[in-house]
Protein backbone atom coordinates (compact mmCIF):
# COMPACT_ATOMS: atom_id res chain seq x y z
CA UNK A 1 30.37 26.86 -57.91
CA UNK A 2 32.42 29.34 -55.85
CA UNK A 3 34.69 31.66 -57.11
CA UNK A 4 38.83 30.61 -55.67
CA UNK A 5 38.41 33.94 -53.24
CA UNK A 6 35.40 32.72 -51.52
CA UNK A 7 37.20 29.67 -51.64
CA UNK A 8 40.12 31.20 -50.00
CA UNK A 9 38.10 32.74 -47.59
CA UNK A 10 36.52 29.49 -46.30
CA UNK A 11 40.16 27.96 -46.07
CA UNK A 12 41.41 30.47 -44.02
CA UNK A 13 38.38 30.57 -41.36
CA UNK A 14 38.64 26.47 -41.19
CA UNK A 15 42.49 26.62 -40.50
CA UNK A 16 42.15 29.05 -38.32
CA UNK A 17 39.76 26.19 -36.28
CA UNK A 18 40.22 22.81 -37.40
CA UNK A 19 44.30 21.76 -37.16
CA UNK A 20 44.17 20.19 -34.11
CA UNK A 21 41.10 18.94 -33.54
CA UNK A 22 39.58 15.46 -34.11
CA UNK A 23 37.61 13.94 -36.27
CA UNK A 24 34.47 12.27 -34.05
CA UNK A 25 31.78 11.64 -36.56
CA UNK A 26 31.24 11.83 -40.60
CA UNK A 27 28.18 11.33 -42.69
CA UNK A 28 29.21 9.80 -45.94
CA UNK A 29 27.25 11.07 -49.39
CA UNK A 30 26.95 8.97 -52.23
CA UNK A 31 27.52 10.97 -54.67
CA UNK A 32 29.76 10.87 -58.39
CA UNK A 33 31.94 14.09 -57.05
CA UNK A 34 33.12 12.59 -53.97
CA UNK A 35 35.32 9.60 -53.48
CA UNK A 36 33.96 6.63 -52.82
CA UNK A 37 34.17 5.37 -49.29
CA UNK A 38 31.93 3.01 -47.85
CA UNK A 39 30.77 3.63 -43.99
CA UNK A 40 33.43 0.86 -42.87
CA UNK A 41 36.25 2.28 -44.01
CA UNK A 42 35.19 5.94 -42.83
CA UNK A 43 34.75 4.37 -39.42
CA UNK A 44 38.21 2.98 -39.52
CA UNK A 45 40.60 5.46 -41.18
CA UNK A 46 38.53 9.17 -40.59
CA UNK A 47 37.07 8.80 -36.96
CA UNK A 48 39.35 10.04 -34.02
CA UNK A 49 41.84 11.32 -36.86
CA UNK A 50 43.45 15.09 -36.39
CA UNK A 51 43.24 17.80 -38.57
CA UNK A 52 46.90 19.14 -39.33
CA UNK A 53 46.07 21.11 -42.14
CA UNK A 54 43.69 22.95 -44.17
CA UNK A 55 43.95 22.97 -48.28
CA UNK A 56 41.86 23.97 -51.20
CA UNK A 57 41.59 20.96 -54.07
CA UNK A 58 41.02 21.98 -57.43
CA UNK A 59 37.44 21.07 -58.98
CA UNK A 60 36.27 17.74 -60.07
CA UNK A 61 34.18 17.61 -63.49
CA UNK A 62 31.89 15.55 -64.60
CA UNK A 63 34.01 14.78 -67.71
């Protein structure tokens, strides 16, 4: 797991590119970390979407 300045690091470099541009395709990972999305709904509320902003998220545990 990175350490919050690597962290940092990566959030600055991907604001620095991504506010402004649009989403045009995902790939969606099962997996019991991320949120669970099925393909449909990706398709309908994440494609041609914009990036406005870049944030960190604190961690999600297994607990």
């Amino acid at each position: 797991m990175p350490e919050l300045p690597e962290v940092e690091t990566v959030r600055r470099g991907l604001a620095d590119l991504l506010p402004g541009q649009a989403v045009v395709r995902a790939t969606v990972f099962d997996s019991p970390k991320s949120f669970p999305n099925s393909p449909t709904d990706v398709q309908q509320f994440l494609y041609g979407a914009h990036v406005t902003a870049v944030r960190r998220r604190a961690k999600v545990t297994d607990d």
